[in-house]
N, C-alpha and C. Protein backbone atom coordinates (compact mmCIF):
# COMPACT_ATOMS: atom_id res chain seq x y z
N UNK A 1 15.60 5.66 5.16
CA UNK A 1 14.65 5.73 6.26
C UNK A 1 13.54 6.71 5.91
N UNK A 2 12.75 6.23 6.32
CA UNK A 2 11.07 7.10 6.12
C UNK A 2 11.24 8.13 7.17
N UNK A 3 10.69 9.31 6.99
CA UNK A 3 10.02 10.33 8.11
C UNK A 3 9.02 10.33 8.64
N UNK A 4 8.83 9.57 9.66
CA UNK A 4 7.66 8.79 10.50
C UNK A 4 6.74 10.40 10.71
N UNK A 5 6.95 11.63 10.48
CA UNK A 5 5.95 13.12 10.37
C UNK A 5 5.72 13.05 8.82
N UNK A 6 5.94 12.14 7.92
CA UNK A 6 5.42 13.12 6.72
C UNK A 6 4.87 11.22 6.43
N UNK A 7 3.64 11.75 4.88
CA UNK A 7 3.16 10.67 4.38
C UNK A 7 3.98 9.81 4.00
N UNK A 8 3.52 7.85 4.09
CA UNK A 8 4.24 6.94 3.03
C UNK A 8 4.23 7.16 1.38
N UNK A 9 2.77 7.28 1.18
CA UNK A 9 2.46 7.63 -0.01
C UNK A 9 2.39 9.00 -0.37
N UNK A 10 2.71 9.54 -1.84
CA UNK A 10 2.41 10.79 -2.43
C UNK A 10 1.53 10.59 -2.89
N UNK A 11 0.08 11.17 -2.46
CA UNK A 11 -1.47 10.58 -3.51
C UNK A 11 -1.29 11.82 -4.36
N UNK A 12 -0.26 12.56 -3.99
CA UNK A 12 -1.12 13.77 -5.00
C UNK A 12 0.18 13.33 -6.53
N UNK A 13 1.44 13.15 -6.17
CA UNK A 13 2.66 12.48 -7.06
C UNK A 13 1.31 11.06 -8.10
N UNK A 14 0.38 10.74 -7.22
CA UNK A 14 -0.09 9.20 -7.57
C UNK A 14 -1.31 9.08 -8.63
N UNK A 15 -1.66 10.61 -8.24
CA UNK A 15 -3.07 11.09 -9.09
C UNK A 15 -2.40 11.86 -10.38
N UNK A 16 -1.24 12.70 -9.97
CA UNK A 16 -0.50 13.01 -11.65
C UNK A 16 -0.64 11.51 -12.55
N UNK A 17 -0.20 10.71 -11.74
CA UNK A 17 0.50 9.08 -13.17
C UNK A 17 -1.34 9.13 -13.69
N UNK A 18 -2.44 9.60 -13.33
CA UNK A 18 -3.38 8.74 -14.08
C UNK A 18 -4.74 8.30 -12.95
N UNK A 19 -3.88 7.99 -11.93
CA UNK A 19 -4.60 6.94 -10.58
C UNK A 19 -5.52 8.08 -10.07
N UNK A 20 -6.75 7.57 -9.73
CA UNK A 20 -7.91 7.44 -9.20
C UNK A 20 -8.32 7.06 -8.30
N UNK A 21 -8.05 5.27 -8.19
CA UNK A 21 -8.27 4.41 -7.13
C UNK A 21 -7.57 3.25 -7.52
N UNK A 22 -7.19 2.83 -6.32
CA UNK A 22 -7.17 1.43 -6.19
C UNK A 22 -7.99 0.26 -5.67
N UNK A 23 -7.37 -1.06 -6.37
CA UNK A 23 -8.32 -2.35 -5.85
C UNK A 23 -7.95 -3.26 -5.64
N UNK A 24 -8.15 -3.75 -4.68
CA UNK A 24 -7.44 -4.93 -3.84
C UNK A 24 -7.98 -6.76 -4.69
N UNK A 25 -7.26 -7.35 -5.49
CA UNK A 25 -7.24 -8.22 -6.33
C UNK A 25 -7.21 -9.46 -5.39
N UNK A 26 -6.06 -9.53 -4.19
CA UNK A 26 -6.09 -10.60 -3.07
C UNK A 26 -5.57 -10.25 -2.33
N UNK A 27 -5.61 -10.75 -1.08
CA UNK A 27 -5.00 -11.05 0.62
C UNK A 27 -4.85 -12.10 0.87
N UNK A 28 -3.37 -11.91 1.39
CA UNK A 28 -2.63 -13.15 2.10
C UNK A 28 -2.21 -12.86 3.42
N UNK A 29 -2.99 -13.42 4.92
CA UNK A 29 -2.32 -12.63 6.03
C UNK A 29 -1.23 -13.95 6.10
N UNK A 30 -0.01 -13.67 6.80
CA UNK A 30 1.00 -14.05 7.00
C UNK A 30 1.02 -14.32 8.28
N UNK A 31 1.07 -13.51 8.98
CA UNK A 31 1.16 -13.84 10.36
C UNK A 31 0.10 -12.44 11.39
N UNK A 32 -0.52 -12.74 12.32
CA UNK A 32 -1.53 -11.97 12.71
C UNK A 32 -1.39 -12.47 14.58
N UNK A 33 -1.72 -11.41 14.96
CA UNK A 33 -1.29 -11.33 16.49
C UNK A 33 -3.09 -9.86 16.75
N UNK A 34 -2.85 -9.85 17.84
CA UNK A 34 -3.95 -9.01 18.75
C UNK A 34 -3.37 -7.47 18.12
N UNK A 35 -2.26 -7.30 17.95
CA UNK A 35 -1.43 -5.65 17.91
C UNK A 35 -1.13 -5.60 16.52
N UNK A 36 -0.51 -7.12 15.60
CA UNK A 36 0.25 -6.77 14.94
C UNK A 36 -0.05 -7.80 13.37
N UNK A 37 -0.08 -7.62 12.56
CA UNK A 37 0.38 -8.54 11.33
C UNK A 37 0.90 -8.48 10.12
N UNK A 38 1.36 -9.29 9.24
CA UNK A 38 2.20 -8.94 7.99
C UNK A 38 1.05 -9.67 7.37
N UNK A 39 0.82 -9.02 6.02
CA UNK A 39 0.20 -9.67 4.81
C UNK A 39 0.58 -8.93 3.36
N UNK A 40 0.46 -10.00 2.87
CA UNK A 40 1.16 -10.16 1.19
C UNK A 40 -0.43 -9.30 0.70
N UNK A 41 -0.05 -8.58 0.21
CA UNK A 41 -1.71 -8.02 -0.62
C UNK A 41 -0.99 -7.33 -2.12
N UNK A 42 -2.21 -8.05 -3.13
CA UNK A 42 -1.97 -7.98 -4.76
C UNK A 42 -3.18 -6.81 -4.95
N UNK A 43 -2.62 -5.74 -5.54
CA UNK A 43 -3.56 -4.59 -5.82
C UNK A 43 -3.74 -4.33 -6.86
N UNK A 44 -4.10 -3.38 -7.70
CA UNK A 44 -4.32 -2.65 -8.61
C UNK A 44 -4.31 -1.06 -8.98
N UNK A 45 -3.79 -0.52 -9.51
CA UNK A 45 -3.76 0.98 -9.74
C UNK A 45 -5.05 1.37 -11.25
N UNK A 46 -6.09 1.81 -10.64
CA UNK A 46 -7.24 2.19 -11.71
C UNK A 46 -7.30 3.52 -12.12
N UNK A 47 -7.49 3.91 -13.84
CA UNK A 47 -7.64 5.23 -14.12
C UNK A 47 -8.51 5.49 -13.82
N UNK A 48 -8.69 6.56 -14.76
CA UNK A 48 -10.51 7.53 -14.88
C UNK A 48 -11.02 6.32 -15.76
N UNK A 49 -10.36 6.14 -17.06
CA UNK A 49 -11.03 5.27 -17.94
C UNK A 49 -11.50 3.81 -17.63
N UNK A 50 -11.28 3.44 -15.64
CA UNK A 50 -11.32 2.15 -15.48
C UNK A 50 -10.52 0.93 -16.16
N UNK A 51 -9.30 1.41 -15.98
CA UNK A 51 -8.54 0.89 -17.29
C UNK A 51 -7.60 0.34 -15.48
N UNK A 52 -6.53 -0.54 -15.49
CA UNK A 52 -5.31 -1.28 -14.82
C UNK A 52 -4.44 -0.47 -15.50
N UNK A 53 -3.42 0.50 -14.46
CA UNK A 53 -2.03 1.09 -14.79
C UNK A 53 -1.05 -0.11 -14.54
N UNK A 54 -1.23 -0.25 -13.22
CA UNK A 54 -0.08 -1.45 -12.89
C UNK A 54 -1.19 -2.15 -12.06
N UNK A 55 -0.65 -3.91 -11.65
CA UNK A 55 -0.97 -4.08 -10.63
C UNK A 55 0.58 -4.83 -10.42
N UNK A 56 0.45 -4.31 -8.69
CA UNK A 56 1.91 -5.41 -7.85
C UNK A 56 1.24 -5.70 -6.59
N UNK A 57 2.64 -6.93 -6.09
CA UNK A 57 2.36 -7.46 -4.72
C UNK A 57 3.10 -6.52 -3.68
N UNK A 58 2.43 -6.07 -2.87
CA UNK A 58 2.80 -5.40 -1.69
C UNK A 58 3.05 -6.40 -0.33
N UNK A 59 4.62 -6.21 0.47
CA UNK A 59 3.86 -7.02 1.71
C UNK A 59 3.95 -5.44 2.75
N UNK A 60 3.34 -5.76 3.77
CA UNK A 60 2.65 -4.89 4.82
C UNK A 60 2.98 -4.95 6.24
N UNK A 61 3.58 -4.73 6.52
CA UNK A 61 3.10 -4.89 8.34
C UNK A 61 2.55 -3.92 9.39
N UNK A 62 1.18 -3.77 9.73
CA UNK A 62 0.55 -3.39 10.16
C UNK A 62 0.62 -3.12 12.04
N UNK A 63 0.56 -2.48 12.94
CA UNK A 63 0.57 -2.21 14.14
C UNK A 63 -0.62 -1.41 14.40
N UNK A 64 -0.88 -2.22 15.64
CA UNK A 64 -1.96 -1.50 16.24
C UNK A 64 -1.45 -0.06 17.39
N UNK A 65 -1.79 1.10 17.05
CA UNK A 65 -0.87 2.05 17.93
C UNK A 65 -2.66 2.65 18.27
N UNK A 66 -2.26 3.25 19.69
CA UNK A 66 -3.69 3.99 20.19
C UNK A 66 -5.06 3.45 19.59
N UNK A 67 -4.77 2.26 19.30
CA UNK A 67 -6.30 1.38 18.95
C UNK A 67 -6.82 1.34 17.52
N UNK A 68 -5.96 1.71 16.87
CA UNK A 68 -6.05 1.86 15.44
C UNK A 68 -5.03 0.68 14.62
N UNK A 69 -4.83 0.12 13.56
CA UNK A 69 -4.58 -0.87 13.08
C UNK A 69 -3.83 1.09 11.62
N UNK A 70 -2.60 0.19 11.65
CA UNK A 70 -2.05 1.79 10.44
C UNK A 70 -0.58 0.89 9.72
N UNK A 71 -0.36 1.07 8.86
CA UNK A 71 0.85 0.36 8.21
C UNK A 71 1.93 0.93 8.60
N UNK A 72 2.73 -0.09 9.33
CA UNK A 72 4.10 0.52 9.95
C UNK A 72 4.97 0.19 9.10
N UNK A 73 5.33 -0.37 8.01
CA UNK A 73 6.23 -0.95 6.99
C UNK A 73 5.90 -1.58 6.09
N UNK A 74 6.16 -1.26 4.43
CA UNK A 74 5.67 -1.62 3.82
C UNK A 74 7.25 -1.96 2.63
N UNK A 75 7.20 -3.23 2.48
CA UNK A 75 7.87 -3.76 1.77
C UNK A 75 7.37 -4.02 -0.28
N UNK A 76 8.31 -3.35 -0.76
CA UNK A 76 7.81 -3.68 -2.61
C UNK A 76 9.48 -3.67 -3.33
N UNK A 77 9.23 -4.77 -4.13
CA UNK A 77 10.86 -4.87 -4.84
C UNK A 77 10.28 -4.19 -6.19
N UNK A 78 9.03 -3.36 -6.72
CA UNK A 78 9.02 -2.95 -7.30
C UNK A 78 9.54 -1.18 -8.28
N UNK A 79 10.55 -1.54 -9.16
CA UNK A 79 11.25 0.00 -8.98
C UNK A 79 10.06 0.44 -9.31
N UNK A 80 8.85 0.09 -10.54
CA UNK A 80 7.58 1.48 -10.88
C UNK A 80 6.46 1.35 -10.31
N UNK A 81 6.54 1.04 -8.67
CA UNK A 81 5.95 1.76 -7.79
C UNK A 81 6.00 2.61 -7.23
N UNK A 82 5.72 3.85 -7.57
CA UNK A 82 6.06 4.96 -6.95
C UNK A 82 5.04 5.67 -6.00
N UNK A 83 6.38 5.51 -4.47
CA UNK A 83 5.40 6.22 -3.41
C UNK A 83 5.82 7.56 -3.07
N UNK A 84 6.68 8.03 -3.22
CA UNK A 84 7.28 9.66 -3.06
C UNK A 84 7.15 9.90 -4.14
């Protein structure tokens, strides 16, 4: 279980591997409602050198809480994605 008080991601764990930025390669929404939706999204992890570390498929499910749209669950069968 996640600690809904601390981050999903470690950007600072994410910027040691190399990473810079990421880039969104495609979107797939799945299912989409007024509050809520799941989508399949294929990313990319970019160095300094503009170089691809990894790219994987992420799926997502998103909630709208206090009017904001924020990722409430994020599903990856990938073990070298690392978010902590």
């Amino acid at each position: 279980m996640h600690d809904e008080n601390s981050p999903l991601v470690n950007f600072e764990k994410l910027r040691d591997s190399g990473w810079i930025k990421s880039t969104v390669n495609e979107i797939e929404v799945i299912y989409a409602t007024e509050d809520k939706s799941l989508v399949r999204l294929n990313f990319s992890r970019i160095n300094k050198e503009q170089e691809v570390i990894v790219t994987k498929d992420g799926i997502y499910n998103f909630k709208k809480i206090n009017g904001k749209l924020g990722i409430e669950v994020l599903f990856d069968g990938s073990k070298d994605l690392h978010l902590n």
